[in-house]
N, C-alpha and C. Protein backbone atom coordinates (compact mmCIF):
# COMPACT_ATOMS: atom_id res chain seq x y z
N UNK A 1 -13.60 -11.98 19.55
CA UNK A 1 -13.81 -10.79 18.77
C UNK A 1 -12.65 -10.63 17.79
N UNK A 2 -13.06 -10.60 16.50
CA UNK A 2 -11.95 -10.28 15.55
C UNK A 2 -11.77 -8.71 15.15
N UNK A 3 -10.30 -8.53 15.06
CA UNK A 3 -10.10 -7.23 14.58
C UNK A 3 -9.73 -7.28 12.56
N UNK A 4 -10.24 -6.37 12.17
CA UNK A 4 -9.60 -6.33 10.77
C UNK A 4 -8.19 -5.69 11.11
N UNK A 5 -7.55 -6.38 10.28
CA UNK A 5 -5.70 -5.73 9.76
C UNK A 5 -5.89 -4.92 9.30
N UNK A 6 -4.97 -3.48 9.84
CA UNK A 6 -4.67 -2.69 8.53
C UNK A 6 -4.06 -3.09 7.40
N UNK A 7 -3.81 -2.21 6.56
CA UNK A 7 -2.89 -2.78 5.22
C UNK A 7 -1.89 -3.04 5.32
N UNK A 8 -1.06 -2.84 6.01
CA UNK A 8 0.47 -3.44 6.77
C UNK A 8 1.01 -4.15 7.22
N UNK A 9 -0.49 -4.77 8.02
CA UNK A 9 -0.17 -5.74 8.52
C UNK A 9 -0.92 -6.69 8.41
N UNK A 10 -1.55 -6.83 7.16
CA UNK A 10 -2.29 -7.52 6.40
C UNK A 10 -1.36 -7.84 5.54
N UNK A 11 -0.68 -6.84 4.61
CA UNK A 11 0.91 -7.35 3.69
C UNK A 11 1.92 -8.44 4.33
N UNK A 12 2.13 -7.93 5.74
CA UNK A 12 3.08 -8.87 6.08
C UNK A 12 2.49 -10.16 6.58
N UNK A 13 1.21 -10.33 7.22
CA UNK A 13 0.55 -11.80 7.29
C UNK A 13 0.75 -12.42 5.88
N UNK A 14 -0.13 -11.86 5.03
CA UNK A 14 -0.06 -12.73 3.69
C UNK A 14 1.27 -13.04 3.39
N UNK A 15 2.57 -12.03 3.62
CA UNK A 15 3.77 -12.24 2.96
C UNK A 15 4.54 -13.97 3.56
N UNK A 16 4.25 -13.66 4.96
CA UNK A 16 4.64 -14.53 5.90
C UNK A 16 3.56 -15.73 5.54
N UNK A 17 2.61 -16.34 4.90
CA UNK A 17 1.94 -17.10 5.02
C UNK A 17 2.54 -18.06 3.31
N UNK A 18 2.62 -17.12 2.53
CA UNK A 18 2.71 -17.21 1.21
C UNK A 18 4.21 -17.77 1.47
N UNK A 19 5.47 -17.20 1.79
CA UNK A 19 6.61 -17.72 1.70
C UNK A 19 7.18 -18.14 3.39
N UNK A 20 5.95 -18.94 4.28
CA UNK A 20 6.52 -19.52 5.24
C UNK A 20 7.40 -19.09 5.95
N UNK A 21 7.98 -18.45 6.04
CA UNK A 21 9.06 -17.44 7.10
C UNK A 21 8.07 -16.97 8.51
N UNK A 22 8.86 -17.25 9.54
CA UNK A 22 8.58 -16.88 11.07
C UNK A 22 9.10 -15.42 11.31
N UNK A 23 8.47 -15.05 12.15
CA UNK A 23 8.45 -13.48 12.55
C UNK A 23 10.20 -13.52 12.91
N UNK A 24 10.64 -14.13 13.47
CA UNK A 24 12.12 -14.23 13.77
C UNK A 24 12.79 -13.41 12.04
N UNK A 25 12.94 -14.75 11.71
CA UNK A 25 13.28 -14.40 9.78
C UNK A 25 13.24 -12.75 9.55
N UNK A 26 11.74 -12.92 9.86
CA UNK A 26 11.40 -11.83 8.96
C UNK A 26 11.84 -10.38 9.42
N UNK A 27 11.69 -10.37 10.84
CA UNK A 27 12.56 -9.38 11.78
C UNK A 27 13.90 -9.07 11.26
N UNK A 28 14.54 -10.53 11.21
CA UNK A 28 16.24 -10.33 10.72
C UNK A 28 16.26 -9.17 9.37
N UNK A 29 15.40 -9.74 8.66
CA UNK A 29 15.58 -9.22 7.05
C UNK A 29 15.10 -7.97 7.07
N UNK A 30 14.12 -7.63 7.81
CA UNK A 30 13.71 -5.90 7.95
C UNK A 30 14.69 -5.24 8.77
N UNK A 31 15.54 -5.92 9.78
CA UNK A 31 16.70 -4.91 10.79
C UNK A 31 15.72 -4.57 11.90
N UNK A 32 14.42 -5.31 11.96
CA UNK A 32 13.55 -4.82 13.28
C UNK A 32 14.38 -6.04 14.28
N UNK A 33 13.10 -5.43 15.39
CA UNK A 33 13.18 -6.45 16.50
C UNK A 33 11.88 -6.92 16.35
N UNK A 34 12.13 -8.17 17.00
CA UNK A 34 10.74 -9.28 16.90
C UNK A 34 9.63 -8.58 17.45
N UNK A 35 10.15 -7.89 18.19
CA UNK A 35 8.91 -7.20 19.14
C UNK A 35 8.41 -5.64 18.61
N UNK A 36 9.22 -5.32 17.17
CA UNK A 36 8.96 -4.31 16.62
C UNK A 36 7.57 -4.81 15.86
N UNK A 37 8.08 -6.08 14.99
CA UNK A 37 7.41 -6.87 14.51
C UNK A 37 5.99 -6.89 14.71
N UNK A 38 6.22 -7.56 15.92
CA UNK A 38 4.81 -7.95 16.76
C UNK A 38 3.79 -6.73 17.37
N UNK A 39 4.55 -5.74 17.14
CA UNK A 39 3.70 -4.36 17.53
C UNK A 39 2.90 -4.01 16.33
N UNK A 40 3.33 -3.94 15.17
CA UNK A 40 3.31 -3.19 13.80
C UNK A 40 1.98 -4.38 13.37
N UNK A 41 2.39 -5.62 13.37
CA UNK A 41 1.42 -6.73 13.14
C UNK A 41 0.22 -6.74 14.07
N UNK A 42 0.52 -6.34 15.35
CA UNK A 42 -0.51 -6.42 16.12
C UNK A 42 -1.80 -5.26 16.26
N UNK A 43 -1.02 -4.40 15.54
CA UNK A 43 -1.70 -3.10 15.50
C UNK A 43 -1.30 -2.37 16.91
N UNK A 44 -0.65 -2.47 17.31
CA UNK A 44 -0.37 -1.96 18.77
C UNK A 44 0.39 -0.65 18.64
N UNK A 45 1.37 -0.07 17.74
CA UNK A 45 1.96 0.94 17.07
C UNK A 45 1.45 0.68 15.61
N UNK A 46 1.35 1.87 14.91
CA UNK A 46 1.36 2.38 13.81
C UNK A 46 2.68 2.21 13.34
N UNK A 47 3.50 1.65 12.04
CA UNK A 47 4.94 1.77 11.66
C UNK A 47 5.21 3.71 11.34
N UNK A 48 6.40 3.97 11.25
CA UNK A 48 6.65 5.77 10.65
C UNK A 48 6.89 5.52 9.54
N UNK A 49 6.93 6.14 8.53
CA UNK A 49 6.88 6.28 7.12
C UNK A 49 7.93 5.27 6.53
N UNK A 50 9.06 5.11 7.21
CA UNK A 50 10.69 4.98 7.07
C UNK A 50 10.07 3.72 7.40
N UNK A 51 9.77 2.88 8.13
CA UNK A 51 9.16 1.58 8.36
C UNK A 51 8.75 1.25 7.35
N UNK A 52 7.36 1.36 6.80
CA UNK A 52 6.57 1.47 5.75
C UNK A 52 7.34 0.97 4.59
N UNK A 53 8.14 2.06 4.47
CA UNK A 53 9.30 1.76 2.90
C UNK A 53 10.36 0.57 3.73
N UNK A 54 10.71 0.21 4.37
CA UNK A 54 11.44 -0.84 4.51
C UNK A 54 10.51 -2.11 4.51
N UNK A 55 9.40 -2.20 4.50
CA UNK A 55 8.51 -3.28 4.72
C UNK A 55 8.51 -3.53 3.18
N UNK A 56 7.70 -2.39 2.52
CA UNK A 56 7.23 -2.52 1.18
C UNK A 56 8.26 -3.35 0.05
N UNK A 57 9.57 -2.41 0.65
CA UNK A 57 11.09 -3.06 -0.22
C UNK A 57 11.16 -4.65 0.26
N UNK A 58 11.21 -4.68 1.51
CA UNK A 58 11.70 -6.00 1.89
C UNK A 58 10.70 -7.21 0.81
N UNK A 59 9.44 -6.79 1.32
CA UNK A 59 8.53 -7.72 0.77
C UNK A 59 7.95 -7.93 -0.98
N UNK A 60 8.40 -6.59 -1.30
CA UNK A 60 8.55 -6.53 -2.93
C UNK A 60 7.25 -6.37 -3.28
């Protein structure tokens, strides 16, 4: 059963697919934890606003 991505975590798949970087990387460069990561991507938490804008910046 497939789930659709929200937009968030649809940005950061494509971001991560487009410039090859592992969730590790990409964790470092946002100041998350991998497992923040993997929540936000997984749909498992919703990011808070303050997330959101650190994603958007990071990923440009």
């Amino acid at each position: 059963m497939s789930r659709n991505l929200n937009n968030i975590a649809r940005e950061i798949v494509t971001y991560q697919k487009e410039h090859d970087i592992p969730d590790t990387m990409l964790a470092f460069n946002l100041h998350f934890s991998v497992e923040e990561l993997h929540d936000i991507k997984s749909m498992h938490r919703a990011p808070s606003q303050d997330e959101v804008d650190i994603i958007k910046k990071t990923l440009g």
